[in-house]
N, C-alpha and C. Protein backbone atom coordinates (compact mmCIF):
# COMPACT_ATOMS: atom_id res chain seq x y z
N UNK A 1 -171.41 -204.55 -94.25
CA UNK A 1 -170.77 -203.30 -93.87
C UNK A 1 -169.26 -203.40 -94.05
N UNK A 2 -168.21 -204.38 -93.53
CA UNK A 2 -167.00 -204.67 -93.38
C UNK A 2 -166.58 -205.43 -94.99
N UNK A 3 -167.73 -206.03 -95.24
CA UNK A 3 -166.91 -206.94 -96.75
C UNK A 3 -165.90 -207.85 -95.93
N UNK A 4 -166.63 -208.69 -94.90
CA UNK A 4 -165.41 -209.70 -94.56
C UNK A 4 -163.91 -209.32 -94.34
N UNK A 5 -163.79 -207.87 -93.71
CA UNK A 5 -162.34 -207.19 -93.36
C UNK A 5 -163.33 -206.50 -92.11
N UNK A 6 -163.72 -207.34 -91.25
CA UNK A 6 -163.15 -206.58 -89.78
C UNK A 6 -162.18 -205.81 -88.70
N UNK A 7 -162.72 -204.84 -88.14
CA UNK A 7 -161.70 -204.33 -87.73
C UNK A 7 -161.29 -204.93 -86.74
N UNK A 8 -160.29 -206.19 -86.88
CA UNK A 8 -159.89 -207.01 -85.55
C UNK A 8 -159.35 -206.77 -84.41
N UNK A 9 -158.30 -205.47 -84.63
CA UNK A 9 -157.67 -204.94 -83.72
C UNK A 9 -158.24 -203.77 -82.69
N UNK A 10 -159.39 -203.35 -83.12
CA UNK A 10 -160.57 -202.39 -82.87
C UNK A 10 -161.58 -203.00 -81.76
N UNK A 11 -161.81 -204.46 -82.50
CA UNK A 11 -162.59 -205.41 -81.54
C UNK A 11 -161.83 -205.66 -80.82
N UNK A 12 -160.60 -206.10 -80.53
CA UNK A 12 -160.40 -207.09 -79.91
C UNK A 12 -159.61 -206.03 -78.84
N UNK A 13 -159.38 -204.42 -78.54
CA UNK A 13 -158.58 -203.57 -77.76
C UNK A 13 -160.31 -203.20 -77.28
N UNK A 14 -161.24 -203.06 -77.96
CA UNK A 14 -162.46 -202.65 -77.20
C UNK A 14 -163.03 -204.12 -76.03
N UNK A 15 -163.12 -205.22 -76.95
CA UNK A 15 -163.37 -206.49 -76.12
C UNK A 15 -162.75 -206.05 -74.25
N UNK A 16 -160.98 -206.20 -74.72
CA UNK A 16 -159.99 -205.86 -73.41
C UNK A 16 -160.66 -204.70 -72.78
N UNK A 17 -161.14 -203.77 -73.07
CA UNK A 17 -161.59 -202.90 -72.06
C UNK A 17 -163.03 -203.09 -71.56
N UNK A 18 -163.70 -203.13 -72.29
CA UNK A 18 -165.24 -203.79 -71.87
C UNK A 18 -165.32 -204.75 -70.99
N UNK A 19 -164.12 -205.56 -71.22
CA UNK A 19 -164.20 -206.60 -69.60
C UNK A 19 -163.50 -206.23 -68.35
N UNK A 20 -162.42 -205.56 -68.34
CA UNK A 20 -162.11 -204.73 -67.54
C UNK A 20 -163.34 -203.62 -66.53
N UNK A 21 -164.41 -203.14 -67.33
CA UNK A 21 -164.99 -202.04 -66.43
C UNK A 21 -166.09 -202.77 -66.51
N UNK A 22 -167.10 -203.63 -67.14
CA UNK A 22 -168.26 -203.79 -67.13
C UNK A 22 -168.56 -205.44 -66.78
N UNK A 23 -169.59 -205.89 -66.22
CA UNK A 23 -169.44 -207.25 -65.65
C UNK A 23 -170.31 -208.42 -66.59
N UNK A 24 -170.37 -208.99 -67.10
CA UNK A 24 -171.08 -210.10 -67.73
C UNK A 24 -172.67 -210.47 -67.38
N UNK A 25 -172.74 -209.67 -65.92
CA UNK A 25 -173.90 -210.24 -65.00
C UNK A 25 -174.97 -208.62 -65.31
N UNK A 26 -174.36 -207.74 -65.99
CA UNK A 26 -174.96 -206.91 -66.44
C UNK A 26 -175.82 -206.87 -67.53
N UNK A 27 -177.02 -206.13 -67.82
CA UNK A 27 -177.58 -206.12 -69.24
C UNK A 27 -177.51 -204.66 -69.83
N UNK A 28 -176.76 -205.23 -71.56
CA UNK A 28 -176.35 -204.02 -71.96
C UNK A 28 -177.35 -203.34 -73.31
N UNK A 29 -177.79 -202.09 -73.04
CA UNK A 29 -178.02 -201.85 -74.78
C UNK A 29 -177.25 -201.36 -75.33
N UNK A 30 -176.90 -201.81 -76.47
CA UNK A 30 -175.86 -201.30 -77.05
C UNK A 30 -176.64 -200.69 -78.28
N UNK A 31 -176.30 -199.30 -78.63
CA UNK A 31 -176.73 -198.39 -79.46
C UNK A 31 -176.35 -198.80 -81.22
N UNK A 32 -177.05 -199.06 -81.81
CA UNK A 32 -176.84 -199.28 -83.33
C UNK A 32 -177.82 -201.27 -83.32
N UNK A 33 -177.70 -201.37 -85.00
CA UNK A 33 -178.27 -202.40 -85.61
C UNK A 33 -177.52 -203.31 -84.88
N UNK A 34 -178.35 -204.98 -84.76
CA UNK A 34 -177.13 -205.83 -84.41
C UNK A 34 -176.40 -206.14 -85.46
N UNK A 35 -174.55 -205.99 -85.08
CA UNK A 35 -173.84 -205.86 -85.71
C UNK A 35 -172.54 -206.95 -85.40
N UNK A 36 -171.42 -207.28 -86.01
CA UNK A 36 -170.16 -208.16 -86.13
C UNK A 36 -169.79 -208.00 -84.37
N UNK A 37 -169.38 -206.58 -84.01
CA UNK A 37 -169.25 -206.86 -82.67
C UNK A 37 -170.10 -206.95 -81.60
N UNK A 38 -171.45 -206.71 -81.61
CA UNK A 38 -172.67 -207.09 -80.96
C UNK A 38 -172.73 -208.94 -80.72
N UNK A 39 -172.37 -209.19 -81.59
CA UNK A 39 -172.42 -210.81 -81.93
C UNK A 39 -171.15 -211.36 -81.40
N UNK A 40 -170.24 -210.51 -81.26
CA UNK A 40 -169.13 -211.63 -80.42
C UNK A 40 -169.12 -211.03 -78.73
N UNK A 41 -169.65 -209.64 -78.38
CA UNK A 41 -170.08 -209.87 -77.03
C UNK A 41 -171.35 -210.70 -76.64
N UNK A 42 -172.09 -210.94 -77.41
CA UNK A 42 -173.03 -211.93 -77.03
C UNK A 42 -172.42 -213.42 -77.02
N UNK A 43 -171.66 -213.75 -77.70
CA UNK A 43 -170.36 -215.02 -78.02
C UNK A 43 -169.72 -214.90 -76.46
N UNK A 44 -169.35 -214.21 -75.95
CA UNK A 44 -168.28 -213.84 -74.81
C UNK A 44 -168.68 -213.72 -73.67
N UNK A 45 -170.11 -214.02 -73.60
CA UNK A 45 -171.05 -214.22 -72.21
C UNK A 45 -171.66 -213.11 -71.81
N UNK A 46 -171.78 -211.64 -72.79
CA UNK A 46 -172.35 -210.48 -72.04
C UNK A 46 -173.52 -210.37 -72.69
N UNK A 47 -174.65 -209.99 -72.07
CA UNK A 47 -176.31 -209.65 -71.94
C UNK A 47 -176.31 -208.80 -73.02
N UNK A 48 -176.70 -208.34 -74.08
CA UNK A 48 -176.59 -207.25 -75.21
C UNK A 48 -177.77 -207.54 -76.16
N UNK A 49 -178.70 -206.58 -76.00
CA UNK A 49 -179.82 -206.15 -76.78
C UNK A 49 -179.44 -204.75 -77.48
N UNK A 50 -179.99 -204.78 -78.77
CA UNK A 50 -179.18 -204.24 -79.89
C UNK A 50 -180.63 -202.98 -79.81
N UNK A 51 -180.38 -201.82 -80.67
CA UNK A 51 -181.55 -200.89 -80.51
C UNK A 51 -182.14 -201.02 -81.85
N UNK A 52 -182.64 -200.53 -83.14
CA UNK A 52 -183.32 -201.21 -83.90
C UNK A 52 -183.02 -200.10 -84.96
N UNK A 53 -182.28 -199.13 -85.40
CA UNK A 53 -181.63 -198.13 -85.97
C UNK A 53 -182.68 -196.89 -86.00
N UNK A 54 -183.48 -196.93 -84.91
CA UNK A 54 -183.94 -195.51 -84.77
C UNK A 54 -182.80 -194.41 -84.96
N UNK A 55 -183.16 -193.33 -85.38
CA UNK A 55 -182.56 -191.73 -85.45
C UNK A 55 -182.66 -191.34 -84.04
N UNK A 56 -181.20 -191.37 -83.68
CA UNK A 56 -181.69 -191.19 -82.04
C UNK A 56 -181.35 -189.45 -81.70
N UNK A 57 -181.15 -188.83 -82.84
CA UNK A 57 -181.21 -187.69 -82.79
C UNK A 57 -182.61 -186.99 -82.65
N UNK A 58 -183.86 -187.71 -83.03
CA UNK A 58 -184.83 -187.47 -83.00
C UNK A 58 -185.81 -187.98 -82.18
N UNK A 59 -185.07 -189.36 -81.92
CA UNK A 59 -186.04 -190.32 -80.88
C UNK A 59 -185.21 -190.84 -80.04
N UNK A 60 -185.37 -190.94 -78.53
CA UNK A 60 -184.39 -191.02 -77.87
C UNK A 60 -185.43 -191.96 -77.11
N UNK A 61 -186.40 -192.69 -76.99
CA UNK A 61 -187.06 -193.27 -76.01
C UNK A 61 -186.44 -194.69 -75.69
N UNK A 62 -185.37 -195.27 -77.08
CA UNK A 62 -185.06 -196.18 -76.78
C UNK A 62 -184.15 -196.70 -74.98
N UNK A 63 -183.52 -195.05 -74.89
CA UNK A 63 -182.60 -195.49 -73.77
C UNK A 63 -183.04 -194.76 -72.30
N UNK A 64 -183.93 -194.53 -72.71
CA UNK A 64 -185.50 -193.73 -71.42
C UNK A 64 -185.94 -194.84 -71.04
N UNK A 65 -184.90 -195.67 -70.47
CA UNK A 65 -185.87 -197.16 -69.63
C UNK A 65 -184.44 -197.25 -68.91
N UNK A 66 -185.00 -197.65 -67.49
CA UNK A 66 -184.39 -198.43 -66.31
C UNK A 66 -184.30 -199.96 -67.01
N UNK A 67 -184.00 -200.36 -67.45
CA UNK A 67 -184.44 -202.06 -67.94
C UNK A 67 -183.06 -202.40 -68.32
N UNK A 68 -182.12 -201.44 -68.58
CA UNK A 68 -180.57 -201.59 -69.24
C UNK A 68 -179.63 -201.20 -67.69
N UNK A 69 -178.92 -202.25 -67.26
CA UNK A 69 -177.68 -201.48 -66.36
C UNK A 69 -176.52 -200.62 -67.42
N UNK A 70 -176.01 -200.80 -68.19
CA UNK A 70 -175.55 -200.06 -69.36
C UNK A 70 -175.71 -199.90 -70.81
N UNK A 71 -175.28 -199.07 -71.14
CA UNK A 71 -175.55 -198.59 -72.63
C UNK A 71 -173.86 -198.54 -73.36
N UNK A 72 -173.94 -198.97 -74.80
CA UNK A 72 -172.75 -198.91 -75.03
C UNK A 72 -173.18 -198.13 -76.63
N UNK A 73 -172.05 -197.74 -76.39
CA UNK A 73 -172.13 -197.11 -78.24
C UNK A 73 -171.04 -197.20 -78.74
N UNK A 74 -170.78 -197.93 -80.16
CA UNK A 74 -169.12 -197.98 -80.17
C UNK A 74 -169.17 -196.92 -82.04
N UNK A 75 -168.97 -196.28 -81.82
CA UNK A 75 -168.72 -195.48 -83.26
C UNK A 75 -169.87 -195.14 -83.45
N UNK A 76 -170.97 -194.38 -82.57
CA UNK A 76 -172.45 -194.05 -82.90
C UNK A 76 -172.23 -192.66 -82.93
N UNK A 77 -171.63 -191.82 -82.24
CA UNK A 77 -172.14 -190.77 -81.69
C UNK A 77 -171.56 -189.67 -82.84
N UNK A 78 -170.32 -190.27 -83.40
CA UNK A 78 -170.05 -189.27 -84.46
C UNK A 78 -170.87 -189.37 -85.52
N UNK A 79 -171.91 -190.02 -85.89
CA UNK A 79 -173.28 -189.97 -86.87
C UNK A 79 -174.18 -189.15 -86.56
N UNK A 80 -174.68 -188.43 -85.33
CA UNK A 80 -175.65 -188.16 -84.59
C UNK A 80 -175.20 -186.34 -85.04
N UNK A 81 -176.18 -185.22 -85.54
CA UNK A 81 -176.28 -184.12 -85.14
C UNK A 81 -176.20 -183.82 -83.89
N UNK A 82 -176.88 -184.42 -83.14
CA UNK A 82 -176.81 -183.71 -81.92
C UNK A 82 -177.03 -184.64 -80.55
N UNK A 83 -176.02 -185.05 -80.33
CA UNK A 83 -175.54 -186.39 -79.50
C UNK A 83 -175.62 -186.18 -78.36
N UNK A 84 -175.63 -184.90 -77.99
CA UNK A 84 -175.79 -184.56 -76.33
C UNK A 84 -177.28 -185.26 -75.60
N UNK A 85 -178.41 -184.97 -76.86
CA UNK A 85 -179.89 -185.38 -76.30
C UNK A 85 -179.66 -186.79 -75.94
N UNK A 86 -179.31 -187.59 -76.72
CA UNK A 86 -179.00 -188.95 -76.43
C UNK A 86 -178.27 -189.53 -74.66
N UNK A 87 -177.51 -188.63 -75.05
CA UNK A 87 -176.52 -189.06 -73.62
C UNK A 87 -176.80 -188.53 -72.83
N UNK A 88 -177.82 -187.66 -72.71
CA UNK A 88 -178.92 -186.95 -71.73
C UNK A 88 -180.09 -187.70 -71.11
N UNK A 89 -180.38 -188.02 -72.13
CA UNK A 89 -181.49 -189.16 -71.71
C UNK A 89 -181.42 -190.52 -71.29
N UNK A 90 -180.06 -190.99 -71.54
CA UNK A 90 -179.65 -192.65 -71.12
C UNK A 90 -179.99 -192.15 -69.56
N UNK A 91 -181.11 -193.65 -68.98
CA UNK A 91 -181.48 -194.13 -67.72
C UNK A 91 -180.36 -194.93 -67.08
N UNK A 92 -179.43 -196.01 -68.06
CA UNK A 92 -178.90 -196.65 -67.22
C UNK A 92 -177.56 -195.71 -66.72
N UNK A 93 -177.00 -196.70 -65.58
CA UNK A 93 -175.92 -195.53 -64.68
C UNK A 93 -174.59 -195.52 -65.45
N UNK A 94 -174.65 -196.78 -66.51
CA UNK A 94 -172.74 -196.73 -66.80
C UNK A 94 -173.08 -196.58 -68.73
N UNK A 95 -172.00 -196.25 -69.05
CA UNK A 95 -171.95 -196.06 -70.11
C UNK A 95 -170.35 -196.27 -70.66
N UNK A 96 -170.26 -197.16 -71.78
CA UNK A 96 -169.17 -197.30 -72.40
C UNK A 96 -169.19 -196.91 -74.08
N UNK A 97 -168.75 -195.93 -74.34
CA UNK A 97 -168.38 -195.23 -75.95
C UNK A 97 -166.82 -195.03 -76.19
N UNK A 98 -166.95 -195.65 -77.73
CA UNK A 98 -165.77 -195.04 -78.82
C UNK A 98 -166.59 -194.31 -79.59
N UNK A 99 -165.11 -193.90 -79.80
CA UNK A 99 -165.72 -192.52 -80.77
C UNK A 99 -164.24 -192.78 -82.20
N UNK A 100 -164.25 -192.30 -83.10
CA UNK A 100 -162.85 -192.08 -83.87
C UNK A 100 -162.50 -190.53 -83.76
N UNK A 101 -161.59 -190.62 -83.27
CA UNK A 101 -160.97 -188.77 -83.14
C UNK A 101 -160.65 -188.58 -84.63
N UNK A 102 -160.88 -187.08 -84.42
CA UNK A 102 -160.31 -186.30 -85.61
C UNK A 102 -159.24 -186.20 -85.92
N UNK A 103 -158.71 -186.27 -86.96
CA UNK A 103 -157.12 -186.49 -87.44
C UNK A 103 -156.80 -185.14 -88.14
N UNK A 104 -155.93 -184.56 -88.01
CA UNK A 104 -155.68 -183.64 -88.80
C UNK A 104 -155.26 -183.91 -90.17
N UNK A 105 -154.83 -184.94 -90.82
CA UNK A 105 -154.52 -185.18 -91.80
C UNK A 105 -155.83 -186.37 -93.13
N UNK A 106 -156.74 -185.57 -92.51
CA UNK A 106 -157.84 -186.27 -93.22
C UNK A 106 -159.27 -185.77 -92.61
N UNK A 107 -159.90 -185.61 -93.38
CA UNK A 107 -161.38 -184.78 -93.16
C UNK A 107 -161.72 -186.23 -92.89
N UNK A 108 -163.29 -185.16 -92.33
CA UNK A 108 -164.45 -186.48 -92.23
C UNK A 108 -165.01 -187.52 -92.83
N UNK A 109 -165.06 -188.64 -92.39
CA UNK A 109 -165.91 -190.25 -93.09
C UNK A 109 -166.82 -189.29 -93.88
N UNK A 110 -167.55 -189.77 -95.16
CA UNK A 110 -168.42 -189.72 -95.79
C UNK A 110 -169.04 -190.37 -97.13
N UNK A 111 -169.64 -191.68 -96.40
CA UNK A 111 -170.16 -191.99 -97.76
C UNK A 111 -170.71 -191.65 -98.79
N UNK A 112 -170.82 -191.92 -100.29
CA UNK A 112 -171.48 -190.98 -101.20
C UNK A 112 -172.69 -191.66 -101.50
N UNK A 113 -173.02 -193.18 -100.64
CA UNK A 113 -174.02 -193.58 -101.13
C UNK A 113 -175.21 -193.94 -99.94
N UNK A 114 -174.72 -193.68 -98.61
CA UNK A 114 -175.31 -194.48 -97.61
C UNK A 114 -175.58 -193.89 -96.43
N UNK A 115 -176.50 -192.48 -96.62
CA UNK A 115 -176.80 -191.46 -96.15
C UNK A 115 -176.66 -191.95 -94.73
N UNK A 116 -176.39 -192.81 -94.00
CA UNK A 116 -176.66 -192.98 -92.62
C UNK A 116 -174.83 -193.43 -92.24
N UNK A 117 -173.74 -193.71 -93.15
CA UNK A 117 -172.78 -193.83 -93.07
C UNK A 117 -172.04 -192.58 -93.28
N UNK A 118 -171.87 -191.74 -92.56
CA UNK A 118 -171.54 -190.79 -92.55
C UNK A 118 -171.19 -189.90 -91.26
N UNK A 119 -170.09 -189.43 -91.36
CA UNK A 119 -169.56 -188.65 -89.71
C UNK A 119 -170.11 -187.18 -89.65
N UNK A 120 -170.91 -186.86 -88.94
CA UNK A 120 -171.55 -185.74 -88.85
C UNK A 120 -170.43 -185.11 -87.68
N UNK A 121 -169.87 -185.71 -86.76
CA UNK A 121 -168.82 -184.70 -85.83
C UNK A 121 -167.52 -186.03 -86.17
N UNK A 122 -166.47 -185.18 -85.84
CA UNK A 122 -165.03 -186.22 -85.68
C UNK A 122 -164.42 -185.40 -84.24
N UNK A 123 -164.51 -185.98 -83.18
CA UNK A 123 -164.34 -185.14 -82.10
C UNK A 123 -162.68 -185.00 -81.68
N UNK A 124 -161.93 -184.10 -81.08
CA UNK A 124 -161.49 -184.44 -80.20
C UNK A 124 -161.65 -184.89 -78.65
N UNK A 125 -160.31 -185.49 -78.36
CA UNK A 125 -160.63 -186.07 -77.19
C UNK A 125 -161.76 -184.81 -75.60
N UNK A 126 -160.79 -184.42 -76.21
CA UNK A 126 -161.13 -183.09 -75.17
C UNK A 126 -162.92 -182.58 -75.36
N UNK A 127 -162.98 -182.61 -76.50
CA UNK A 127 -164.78 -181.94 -77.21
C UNK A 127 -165.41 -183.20 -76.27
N UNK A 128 -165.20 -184.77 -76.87
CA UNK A 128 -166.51 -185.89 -76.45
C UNK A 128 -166.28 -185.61 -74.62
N UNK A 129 -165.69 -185.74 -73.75
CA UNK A 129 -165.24 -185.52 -72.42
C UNK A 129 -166.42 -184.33 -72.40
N UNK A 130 -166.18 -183.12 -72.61
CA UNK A 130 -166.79 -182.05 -72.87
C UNK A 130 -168.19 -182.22 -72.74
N UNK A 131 -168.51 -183.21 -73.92
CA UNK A 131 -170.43 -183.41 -74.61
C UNK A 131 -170.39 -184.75 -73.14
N UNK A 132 -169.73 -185.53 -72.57
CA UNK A 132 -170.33 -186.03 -71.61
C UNK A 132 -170.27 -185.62 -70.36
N UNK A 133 -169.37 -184.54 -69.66
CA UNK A 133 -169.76 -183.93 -68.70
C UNK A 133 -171.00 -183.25 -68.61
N UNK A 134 -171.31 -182.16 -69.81
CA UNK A 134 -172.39 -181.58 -69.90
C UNK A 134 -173.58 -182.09 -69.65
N UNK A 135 -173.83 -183.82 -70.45
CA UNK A 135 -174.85 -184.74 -70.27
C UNK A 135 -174.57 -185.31 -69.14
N UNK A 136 -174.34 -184.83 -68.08
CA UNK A 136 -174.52 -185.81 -66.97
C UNK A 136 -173.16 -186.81 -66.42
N UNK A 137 -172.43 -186.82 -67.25
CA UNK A 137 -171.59 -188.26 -67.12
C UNK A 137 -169.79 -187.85 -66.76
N UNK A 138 -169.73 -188.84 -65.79
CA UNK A 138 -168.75 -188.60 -65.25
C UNK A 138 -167.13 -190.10 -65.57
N UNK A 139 -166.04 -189.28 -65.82
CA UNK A 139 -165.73 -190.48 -66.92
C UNK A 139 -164.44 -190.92 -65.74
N UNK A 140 -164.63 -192.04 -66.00
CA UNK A 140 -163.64 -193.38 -65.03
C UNK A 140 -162.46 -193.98 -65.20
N UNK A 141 -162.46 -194.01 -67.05
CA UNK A 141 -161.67 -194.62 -67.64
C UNK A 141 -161.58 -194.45 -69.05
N UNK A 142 -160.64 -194.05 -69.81
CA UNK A 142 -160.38 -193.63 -71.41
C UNK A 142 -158.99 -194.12 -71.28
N UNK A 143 -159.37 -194.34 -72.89
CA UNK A 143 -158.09 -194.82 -73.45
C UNK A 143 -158.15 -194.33 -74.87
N UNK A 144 -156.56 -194.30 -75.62
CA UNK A 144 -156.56 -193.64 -77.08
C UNK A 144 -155.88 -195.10 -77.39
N UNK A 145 -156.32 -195.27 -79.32
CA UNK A 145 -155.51 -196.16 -79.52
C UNK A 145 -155.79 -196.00 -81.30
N UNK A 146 -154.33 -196.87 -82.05
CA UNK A 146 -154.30 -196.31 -83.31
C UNK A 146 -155.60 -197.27 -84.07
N UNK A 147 -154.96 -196.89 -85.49
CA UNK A 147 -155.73 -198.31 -86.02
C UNK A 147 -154.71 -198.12 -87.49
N UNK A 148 -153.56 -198.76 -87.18
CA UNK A 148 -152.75 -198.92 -88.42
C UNK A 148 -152.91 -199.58 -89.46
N UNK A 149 -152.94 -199.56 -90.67
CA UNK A 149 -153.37 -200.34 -92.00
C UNK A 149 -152.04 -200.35 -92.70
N UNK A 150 -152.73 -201.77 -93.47
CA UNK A 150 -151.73 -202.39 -94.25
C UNK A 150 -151.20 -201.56 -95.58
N UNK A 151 -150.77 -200.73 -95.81
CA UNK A 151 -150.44 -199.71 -97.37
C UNK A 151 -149.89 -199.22 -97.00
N UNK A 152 -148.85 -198.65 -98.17
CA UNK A 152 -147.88 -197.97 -98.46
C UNK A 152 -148.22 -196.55 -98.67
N UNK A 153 -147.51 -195.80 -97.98
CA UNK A 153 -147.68 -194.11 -98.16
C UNK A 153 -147.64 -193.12 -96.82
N UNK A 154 -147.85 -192.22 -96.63
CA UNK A 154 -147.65 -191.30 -95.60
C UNK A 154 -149.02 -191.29 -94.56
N UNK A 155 -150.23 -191.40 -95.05
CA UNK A 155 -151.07 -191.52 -94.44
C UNK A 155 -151.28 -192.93 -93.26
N UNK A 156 -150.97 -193.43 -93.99
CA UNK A 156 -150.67 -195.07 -93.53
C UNK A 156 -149.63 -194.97 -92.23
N UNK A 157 -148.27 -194.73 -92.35
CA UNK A 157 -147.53 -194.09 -91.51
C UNK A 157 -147.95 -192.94 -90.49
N UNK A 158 -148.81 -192.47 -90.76
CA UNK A 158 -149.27 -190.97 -90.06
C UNK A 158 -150.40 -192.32 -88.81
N UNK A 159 -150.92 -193.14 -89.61
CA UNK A 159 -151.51 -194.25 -88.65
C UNK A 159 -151.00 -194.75 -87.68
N UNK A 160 -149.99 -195.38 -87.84
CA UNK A 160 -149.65 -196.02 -87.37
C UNK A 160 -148.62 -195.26 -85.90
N UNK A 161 -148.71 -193.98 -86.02
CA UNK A 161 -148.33 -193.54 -84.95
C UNK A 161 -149.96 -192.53 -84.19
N UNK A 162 -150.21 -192.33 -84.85
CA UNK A 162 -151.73 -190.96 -84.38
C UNK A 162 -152.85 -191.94 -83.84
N UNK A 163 -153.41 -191.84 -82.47
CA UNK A 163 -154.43 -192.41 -81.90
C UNK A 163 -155.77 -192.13 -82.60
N UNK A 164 -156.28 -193.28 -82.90
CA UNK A 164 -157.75 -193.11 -83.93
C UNK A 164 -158.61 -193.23 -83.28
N UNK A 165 -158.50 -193.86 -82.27
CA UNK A 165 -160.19 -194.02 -81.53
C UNK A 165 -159.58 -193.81 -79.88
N UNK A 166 -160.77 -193.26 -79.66
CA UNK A 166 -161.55 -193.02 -78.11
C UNK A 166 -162.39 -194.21 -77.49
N UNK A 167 -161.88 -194.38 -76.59
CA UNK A 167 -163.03 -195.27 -75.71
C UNK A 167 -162.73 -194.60 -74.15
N UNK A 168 -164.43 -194.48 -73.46
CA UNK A 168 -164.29 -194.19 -72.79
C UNK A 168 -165.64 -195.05 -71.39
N UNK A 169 -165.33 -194.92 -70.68
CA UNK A 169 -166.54 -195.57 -69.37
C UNK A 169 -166.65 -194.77 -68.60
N UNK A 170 -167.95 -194.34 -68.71
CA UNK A 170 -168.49 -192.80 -67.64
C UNK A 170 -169.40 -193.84 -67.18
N UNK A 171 -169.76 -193.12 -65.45
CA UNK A 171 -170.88 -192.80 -64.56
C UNK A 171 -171.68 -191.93 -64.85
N UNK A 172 -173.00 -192.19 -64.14
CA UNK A 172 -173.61 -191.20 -63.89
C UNK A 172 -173.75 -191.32 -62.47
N UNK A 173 -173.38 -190.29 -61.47
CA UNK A 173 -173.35 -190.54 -59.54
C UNK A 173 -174.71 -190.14 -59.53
């Protein structure tokens, strides 16, 4: 997926918050294939069973179990048509999601080859808050943060100041 260019600074500002709100002694599902950062919270002492790339727009039974104290999704939900069912149906009580906000200076992710790599919503902050009150969830803790890259040009610059990703840690009371 990465071609050996991880997003280090992505992991390693999500890592800092994930230990901050969520405890090690917890078991997490984390939403998507096991993946680069699935494998270094399992490295880092946290419980993390991966979901198996069901369409969870269509099948949601994976997170219809008491068996998870949290669910995490880190860049899932902007793939999903319709993401509310999902976050409707999570059993466990805590939940930690990023999302990448919408930028005004650049349309949506879209691969041309990898029908499942692809941003079906780019939210603002205000919209995902929105889709998790509605589902139930009550939020504790968010944070915005960039993701600046190495190149020359305006876009690059437009990075390095404009917050790219959402993370957030909701309840459910």
């Amino acid at each position: 997926m990465y071609e050996g260019q991880f997003p280090k600074k992505r992991y390693k500002h999500t890592l800092s918050f994930l230990n901050e709100v969520i405890s090690k002694e917890e078991k997490i599902l984390d939403l998507g294939v096991p993946n680069p950062f699935s494998e270094i919270l399992s490295k880092e002492g946290f419980k993390v069973t991966n979901s198996k790339g069901e369409d969870l727009d269509l099948k949601t039974a994976i997170v219809k179990t008491e068996e998870y104290d949290v669910v995490t999704a880190f860049e899932i939900f902007e793939h999903l048509v319709s993401p509310f069912n999902v976050l409707k149906d999570i059993q466990a009580k805590k939940l930690v999601a990023s999302i990448p906000l919408k930028l005004w200076f650049a349309s949506a992710y879209q691969s041309k080859t990898d029908k499942w790599d692809r941003h079906y919503h780019e939210f603002e902050d205000w919209q995902f808050d929105w889709l998790l009150e509605k589902a139930g969830w009550r939020i504790v803790k968010s944070e915005k943060f960039t993701n600046p890259i190495k190149k020359i040009g305006i876009r690059p610059i437009l990075r390095r100041i404009t917050p790219r990703y959402y993370l957030v840690y909701a309840v459910r009371d």
